[in-house]
C-alpha atoms as a PDB file:
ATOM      1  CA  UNK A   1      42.094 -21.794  15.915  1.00  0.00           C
ATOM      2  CA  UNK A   2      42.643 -20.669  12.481  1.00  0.00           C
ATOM      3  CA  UNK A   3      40.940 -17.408  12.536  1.00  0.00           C
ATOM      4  CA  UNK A   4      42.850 -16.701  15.979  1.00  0.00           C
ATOM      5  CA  UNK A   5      46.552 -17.161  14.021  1.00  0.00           C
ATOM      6  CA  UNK A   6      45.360 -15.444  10.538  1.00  0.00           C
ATOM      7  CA  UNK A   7      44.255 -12.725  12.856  1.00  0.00           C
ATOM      8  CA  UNK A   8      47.881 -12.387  14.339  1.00  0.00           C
ATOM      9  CA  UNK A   9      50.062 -12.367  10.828  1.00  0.00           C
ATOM     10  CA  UNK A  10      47.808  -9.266   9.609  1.00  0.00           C
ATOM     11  CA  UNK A  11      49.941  -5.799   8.922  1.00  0.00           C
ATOM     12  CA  UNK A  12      48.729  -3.000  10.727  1.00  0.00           C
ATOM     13  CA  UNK A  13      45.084  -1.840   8.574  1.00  0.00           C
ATOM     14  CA  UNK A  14      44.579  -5.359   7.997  1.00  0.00           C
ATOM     15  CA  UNK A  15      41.496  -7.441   7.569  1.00  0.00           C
ATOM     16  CA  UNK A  16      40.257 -11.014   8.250  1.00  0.00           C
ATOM     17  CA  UNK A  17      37.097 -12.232   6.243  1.00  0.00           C
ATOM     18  CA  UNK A  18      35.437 -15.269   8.214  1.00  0.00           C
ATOM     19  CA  UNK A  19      33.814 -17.202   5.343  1.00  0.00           C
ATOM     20  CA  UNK A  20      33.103 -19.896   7.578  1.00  0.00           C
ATOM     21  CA  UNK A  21      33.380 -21.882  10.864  1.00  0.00           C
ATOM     22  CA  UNK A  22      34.592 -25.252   9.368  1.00  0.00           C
ATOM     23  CA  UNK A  23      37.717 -25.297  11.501  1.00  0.00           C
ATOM     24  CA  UNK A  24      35.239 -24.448  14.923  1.00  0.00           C
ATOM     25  CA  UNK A  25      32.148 -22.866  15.824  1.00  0.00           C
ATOM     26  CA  UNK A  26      33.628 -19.998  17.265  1.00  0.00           C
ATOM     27  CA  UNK A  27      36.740 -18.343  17.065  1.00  0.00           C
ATOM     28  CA  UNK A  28      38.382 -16.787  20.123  1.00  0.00           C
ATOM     29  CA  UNK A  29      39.796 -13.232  19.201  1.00  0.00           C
ATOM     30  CA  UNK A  30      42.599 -11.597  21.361  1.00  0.00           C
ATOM     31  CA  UNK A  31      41.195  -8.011  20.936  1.00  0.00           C
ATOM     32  CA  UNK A  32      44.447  -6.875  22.469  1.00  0.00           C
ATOM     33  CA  UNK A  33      45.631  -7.864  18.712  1.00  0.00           C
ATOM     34  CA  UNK A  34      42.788  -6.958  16.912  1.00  0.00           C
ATOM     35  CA  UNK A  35      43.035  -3.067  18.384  1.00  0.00           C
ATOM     36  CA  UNK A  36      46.928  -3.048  18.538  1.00  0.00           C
ATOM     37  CA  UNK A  37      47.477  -3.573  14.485  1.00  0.00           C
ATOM     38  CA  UNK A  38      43.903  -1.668  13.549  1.00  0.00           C
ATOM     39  CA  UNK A  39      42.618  -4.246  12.268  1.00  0.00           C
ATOM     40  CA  UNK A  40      39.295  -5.094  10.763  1.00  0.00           C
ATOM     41  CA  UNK A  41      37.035  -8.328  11.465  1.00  0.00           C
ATOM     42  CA  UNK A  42      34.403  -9.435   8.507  1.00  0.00           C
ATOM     43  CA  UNK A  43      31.903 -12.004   8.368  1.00  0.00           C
ATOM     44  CA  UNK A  44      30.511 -12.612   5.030  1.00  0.00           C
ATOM     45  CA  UNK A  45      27.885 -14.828   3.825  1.00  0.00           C
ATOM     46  CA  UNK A  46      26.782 -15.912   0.338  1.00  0.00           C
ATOM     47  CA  UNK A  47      23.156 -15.313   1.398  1.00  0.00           C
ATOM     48  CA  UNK A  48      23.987 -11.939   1.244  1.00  0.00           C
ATOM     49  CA  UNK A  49      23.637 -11.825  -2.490  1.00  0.00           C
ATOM     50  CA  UNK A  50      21.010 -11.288  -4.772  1.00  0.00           C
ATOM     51  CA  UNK A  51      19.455 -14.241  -7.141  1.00  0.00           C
ATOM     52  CA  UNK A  52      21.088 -12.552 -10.262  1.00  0.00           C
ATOM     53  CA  UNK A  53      24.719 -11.994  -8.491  1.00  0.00           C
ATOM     54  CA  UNK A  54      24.600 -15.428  -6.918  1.00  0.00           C
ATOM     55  CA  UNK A  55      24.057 -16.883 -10.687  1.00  0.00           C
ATOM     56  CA  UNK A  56      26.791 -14.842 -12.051  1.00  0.00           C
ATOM     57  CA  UNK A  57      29.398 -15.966  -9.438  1.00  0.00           C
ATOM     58  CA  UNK A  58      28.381 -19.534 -10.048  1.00  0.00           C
ATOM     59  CA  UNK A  59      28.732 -19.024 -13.702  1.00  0.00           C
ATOM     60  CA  UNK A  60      32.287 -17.382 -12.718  1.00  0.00           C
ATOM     61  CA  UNK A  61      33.768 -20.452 -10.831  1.00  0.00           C
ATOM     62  CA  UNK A  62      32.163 -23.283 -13.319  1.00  0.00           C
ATOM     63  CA  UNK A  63      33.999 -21.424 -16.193  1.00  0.00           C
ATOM     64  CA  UNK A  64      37.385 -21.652 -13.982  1.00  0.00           C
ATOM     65  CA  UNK A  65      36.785 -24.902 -13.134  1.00  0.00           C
ATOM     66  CA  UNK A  66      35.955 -25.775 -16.799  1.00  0.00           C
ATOM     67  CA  UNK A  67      39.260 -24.069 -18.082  1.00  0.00           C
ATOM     68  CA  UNK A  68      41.526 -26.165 -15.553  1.00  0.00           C
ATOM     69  CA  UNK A  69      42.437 -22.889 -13.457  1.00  0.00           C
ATOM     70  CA  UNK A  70      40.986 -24.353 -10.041  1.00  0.00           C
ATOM     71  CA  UNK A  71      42.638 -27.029  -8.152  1.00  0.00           C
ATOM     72  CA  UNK A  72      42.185 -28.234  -5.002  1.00  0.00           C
ATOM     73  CA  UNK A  73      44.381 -30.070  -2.784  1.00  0.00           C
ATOM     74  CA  UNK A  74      43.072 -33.880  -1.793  1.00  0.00           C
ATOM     75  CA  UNK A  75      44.090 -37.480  -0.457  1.00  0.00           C
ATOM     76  CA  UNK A  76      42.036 -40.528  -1.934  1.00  0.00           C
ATOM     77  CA  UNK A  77      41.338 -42.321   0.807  1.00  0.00           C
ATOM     78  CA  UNK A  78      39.520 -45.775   0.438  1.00  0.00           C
ATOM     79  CA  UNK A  79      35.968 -46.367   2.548  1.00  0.00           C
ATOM     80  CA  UNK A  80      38.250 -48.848   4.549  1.00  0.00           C
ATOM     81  CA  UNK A  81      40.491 -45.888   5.303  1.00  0.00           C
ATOM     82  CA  UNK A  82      37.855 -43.712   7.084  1.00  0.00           C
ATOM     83  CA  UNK A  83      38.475 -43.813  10.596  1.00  0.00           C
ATOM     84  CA  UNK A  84      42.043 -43.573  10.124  1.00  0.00           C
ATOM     85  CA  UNK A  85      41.489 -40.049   7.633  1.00  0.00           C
ATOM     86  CA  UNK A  86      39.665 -38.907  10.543  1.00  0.00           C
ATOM     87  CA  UNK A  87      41.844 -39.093  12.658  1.00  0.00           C
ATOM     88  CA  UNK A  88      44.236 -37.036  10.876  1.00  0.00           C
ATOM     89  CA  UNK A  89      41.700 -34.616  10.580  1.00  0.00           C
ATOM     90  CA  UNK A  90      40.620 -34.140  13.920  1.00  0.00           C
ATOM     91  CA  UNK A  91      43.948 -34.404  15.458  1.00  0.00           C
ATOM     92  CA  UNK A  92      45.713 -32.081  12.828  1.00  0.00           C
ATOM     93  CA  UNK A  93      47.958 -34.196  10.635  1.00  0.00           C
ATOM     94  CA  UNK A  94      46.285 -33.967   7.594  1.00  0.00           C
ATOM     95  CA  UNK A  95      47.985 -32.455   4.919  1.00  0.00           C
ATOM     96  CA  UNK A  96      44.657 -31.579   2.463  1.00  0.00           C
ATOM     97  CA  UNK A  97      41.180 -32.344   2.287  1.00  0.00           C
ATOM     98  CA  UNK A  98      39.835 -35.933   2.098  1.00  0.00           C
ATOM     99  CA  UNK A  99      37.792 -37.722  -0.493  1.00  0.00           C
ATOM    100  CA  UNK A 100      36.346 -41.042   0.297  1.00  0.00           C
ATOM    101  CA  UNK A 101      36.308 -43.378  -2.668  1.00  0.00           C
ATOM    102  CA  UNK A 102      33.535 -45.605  -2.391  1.00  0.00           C
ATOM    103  CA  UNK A 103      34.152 -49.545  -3.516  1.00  0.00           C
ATOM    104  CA  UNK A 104      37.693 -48.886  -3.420  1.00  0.00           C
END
């Protein structure tokens, strides 16, 4: 559980933000951990913004994105390659996120 081990490298004061629940639907916290180190647990949700704020962040990220300053991390896998890049996934040996190429 990813949330579970980020929780346990905090320094005392720290604080997890959950963005998300990708990895699992929930996500077990010791709160023998959570109370030892003082540490602070946030969810956060983009819905939480306004129409004007949302825009702006969008705006943000495309001129990132536009400017080369965002990467991400992927492995080109062929349609013929699915099951096998699932695999990986579920069971934890993949290295970055997959792509399917289509007609490939």
């Amino acid at each position: 559980m990813p949330a579970a081990a980020a929780l346990r490298t905090l320094r005392p004061g720290g604080r997890l933000v959950n963005l998300g629940g990708s990895a699992a639907p929930t996500a077990p916290i010791d709160s023998a951990t959570l109370r030892s180190g003082s540490l602070r647990l946030l969810g956060y949700t983009n819905n939480a913004l306004t129409k004007p704020e949302r825009a702006e962040t969008l705006r943000a990220v495309a001129a990132h994105a536009a400017a080369g300053r965002l990467t991400v991390a992927y492995d080109a896998v062929p349609l013929d390659d699915v099951p096998a890049a699932w695999a990986a996934q579920v069971g934890g040996a993949a290295t970055a996120r997959t792509v399917v190429l289509p007609g490939r």
